[in-house]
Structures are given as C-alpha cells and as structure tokens.
C-alpha atoms as a PDB file:
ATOM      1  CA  UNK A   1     145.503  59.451  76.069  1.00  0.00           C
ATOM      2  CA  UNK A   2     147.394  56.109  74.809  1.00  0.00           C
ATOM      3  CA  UNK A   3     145.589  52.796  75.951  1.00  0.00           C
ATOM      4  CA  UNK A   4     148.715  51.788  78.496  1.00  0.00           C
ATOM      5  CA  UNK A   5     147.175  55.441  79.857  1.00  0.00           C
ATOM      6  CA  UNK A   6     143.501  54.287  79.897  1.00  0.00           C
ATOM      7  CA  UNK A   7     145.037  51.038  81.596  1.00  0.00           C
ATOM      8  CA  UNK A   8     146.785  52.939  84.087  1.00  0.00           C
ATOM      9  CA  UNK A   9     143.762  55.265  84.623  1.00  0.00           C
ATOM     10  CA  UNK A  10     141.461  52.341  85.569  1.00  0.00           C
ATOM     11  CA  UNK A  11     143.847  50.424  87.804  1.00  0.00           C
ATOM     12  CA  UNK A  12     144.765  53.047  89.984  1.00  0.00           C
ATOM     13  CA  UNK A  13     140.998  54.317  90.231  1.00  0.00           C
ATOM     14  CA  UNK A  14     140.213  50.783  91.578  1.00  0.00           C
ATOM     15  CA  UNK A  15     143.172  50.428  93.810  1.00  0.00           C
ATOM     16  CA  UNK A  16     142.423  53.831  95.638  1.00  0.00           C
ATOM     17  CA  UNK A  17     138.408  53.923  95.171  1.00  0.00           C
ATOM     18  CA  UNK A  18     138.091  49.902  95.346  1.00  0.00           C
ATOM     19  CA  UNK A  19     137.340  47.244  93.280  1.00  0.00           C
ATOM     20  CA  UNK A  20     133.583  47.579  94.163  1.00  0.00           C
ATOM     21  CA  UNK A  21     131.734  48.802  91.362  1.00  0.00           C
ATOM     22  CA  UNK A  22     128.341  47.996  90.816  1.00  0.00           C
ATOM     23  CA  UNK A  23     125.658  48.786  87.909  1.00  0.00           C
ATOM     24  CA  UNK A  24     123.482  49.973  91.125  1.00  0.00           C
ATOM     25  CA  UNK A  25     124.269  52.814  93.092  1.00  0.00           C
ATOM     26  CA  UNK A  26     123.419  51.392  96.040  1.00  0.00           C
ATOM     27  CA  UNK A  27     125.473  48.151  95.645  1.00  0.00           C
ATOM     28  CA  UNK A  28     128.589  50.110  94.271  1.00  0.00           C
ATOM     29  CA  UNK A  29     131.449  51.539  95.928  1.00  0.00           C
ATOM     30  CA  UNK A  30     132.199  54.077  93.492  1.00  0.00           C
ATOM     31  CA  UNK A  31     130.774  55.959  90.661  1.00  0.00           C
ATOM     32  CA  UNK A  32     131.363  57.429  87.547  1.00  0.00           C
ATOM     33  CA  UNK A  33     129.895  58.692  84.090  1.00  0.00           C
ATOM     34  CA  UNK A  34     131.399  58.267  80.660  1.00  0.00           C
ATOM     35  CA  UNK A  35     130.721  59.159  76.767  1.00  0.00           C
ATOM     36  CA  UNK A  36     132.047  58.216  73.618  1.00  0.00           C
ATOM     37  CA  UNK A  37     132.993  60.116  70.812  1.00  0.00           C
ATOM     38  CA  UNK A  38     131.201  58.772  68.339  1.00  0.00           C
ATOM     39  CA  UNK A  39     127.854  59.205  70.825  1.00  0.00           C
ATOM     40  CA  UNK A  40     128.823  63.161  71.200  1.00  0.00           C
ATOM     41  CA  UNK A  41     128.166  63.711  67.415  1.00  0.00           C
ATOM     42  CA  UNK A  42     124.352  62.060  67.818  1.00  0.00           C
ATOM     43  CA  UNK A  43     122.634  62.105  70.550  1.00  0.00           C
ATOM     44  CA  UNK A  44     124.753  62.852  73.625  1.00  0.00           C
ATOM     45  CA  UNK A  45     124.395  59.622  75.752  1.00  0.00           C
ATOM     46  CA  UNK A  46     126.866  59.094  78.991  1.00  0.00           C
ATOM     47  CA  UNK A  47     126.131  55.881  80.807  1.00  0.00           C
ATOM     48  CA  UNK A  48     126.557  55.814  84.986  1.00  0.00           C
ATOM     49  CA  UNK A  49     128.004  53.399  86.526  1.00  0.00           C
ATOM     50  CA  UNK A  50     130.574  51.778  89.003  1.00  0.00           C
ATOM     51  CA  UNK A  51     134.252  52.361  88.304  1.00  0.00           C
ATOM     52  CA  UNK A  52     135.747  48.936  86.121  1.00  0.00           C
ATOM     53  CA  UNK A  53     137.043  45.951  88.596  1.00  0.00           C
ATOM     54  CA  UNK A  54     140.379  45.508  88.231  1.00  0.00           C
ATOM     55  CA  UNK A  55     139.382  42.120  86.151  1.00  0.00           C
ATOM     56  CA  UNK A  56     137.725  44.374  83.776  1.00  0.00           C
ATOM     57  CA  UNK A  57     140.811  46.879  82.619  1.00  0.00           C
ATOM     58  CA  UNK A  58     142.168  45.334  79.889  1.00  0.00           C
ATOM     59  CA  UNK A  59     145.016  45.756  77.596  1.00  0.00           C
ATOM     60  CA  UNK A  60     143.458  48.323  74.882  1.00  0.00           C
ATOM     61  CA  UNK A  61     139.645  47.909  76.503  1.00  0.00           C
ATOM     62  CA  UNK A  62     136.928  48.022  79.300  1.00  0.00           C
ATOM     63  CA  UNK A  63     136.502  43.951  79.088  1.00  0.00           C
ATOM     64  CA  UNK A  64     132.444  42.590  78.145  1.00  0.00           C
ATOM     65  CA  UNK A  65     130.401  41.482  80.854  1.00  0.00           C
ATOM     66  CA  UNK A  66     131.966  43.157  83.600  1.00  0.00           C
ATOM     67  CA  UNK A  67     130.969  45.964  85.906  1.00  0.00           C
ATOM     68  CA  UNK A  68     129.976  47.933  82.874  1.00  0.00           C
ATOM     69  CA  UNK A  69     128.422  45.812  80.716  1.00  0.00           C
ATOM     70  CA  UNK A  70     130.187  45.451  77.557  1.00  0.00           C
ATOM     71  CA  UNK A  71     133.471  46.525  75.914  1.00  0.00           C
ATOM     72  CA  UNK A  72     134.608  49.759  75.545  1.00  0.00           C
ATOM     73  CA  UNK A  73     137.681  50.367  73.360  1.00  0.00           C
ATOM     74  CA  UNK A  74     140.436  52.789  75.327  1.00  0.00           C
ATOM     75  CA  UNK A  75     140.554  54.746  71.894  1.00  0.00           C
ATOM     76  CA  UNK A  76     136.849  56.006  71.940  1.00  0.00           C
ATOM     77  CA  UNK A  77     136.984  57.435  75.544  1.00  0.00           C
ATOM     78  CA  UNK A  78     136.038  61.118  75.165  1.00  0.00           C
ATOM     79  CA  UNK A  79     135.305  62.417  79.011  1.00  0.00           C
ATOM     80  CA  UNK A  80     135.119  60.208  82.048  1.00  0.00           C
ATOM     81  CA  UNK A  81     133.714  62.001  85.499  1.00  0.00           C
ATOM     82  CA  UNK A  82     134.149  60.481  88.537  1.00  0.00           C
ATOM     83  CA  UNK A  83     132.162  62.727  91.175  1.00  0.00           C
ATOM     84  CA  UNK A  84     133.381  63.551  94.992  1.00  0.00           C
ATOM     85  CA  UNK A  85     129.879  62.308  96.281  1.00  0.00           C
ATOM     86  CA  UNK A  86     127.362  60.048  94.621  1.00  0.00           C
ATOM     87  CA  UNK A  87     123.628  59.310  96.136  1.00  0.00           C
ATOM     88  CA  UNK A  88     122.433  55.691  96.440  1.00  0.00           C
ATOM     89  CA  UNK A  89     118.609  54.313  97.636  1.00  0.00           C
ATOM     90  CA  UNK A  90     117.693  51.159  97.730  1.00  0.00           C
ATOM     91  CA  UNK A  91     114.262  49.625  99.026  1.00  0.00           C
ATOM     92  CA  UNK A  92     110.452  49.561  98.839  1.00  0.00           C
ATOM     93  CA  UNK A  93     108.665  52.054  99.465  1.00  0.00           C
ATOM     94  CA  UNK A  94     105.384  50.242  99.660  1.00  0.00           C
ATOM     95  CA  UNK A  95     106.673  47.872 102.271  1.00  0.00           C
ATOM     96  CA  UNK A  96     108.456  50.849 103.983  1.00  0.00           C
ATOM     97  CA  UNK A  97     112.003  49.683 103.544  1.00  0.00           C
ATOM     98  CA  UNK A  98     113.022  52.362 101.594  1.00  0.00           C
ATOM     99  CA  UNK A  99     116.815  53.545 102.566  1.00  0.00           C
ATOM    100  CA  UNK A 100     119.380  56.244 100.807  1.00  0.00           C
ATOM    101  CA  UNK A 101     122.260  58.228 101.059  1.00  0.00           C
ATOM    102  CA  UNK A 102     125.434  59.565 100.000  1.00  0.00           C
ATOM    103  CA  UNK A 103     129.039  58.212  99.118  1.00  0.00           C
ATOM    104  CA  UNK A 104     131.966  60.509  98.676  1.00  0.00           C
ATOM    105  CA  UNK A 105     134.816  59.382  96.792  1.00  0.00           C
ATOM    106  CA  UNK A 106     138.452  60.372  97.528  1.00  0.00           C
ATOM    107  CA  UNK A 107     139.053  62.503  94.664  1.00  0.00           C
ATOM    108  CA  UNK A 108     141.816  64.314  96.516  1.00  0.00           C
ATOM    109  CA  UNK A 109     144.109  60.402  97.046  1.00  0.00           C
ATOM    110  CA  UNK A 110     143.050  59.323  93.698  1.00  0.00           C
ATOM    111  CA  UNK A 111     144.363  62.552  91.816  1.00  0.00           C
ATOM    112  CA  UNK A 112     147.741  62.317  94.091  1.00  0.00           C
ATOM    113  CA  UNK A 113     148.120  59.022  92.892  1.00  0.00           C
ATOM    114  CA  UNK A 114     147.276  59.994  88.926  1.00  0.00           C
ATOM    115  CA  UNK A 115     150.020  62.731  89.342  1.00  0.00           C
ATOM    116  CA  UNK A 116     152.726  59.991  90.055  1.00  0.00           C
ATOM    117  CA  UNK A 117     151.588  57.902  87.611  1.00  0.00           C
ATOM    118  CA  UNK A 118     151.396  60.766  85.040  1.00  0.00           C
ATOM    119  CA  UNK A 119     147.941  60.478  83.737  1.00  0.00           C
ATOM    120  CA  UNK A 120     146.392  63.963  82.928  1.00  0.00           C
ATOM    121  CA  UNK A 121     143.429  64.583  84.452  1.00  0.00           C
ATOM    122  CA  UNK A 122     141.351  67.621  85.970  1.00  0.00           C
ATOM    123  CA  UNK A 123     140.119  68.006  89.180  1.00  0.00           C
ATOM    124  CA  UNK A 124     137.864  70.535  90.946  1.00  0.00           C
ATOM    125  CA  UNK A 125     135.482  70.513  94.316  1.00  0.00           C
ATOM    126  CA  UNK A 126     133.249  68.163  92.149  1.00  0.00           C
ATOM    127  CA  UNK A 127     134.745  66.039  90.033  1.00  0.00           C
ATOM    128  CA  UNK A 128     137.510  64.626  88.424  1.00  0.00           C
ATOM    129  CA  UNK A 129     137.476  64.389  84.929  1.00  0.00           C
ATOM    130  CA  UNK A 130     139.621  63.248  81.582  1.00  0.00           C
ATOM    131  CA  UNK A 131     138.008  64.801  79.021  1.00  0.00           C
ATOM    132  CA  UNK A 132     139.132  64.879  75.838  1.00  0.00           C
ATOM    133  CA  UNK A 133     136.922  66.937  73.454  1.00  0.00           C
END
C-alpha cells in the first residue's frame, strides 16, 4: 500500500462509516483495530479504537492528537480490521446506570466504495481487513 492509498483508505472509511470516532466505544461511531510492523516482531500489540476523523488523515500519516492518539506513519501499517459489529457500555453500575450494546458497521458500502477507489482490501461476514504481513 502507497501512502496516497493509506490516505484514500481513511477518507473513504470516514465518509461512509462517519467522522465519529471516539477512543471509547461507547462515544464512537465506528471501530477498528490496528498493528504495526515493527510491534509484530515483539510483543504483538494492536490498539482499538475509532476510525481517524477526516482532520486526522494526513498526507503520509495518522496526524498526533487526534482520534487515535498520536501519529502513525502510512508506511508502518501492517493489518487494519474494521469489524461488522462492535459492543459499547457505558455507565455505573453502582448507581445502576449501567447501559450497552452493539454497533454494526456497513462493511458491505464501505468495501463497494474501496473497489472504486481501488484500494485492496479483504472482506468476509466479520471484518474487513488490509493486512499486509
């Protein structure tokens, strides 16, 4: 994947998912996981998060302080899931305002629209995925 791919990839997940990413579950409207390649040789780490705002896809990088957290150069992508449906809860449970549920994401629209743009990607009842390892 070039960077002007990456780019692509993250603006067209927020146009078709939203712009609505969050760092919580429950505030976010849309989900994904991600690893780098230098974290697959040590210890395996993916973070979870909201998809990237569209202020946050920049031109060869996830941008700092944004939905994710800190930059994340295009280049050291290795896999990026998004799933069909994510679980949220939010609340107290002492004070018995615990809620949760489920989100589903439209994998289906959002791999349509990756076809036209021709970013490769995989996609199966789960997820959809660019991995690259």
């Amino acid at each position: 994947m070039t960077d002007q791919q990456w780019k692509t990839f993250f603006e067209t997940c927020a146009e078709v998912l939203g712009s609505g990413g969050h760092r919580n579950p429950a505030l976010s409207t849309s989900w994904c996981a991600w690893t780098l390649f230098d974290r697959l040789s040590s210890d395996l780490h993916y973070w979870t998060c909201g998809l990237p705002a569209l202020r946050d896809v920049g031109e060869s990088y996830i941008k700092d302080s944004g939905v994710w957290g800190q930059p994340f150069l295009y280049s050291g992508l290795a896999h990026v899931v998004i799933p069909r449906e994510y679980a949220w809860e939010a609340g107290d449970f002492q004070n018995d305002t615990h809620t949760h549920g489920t989100r589903t994401q439209d994998l289906d629209a959002l791999s349509a629209a990756l076809r036209s743009a021709d970013i490769p990607h995989r996609l199966t009842e789960l997820v959809l995925e660019i991995k690259l390892y």
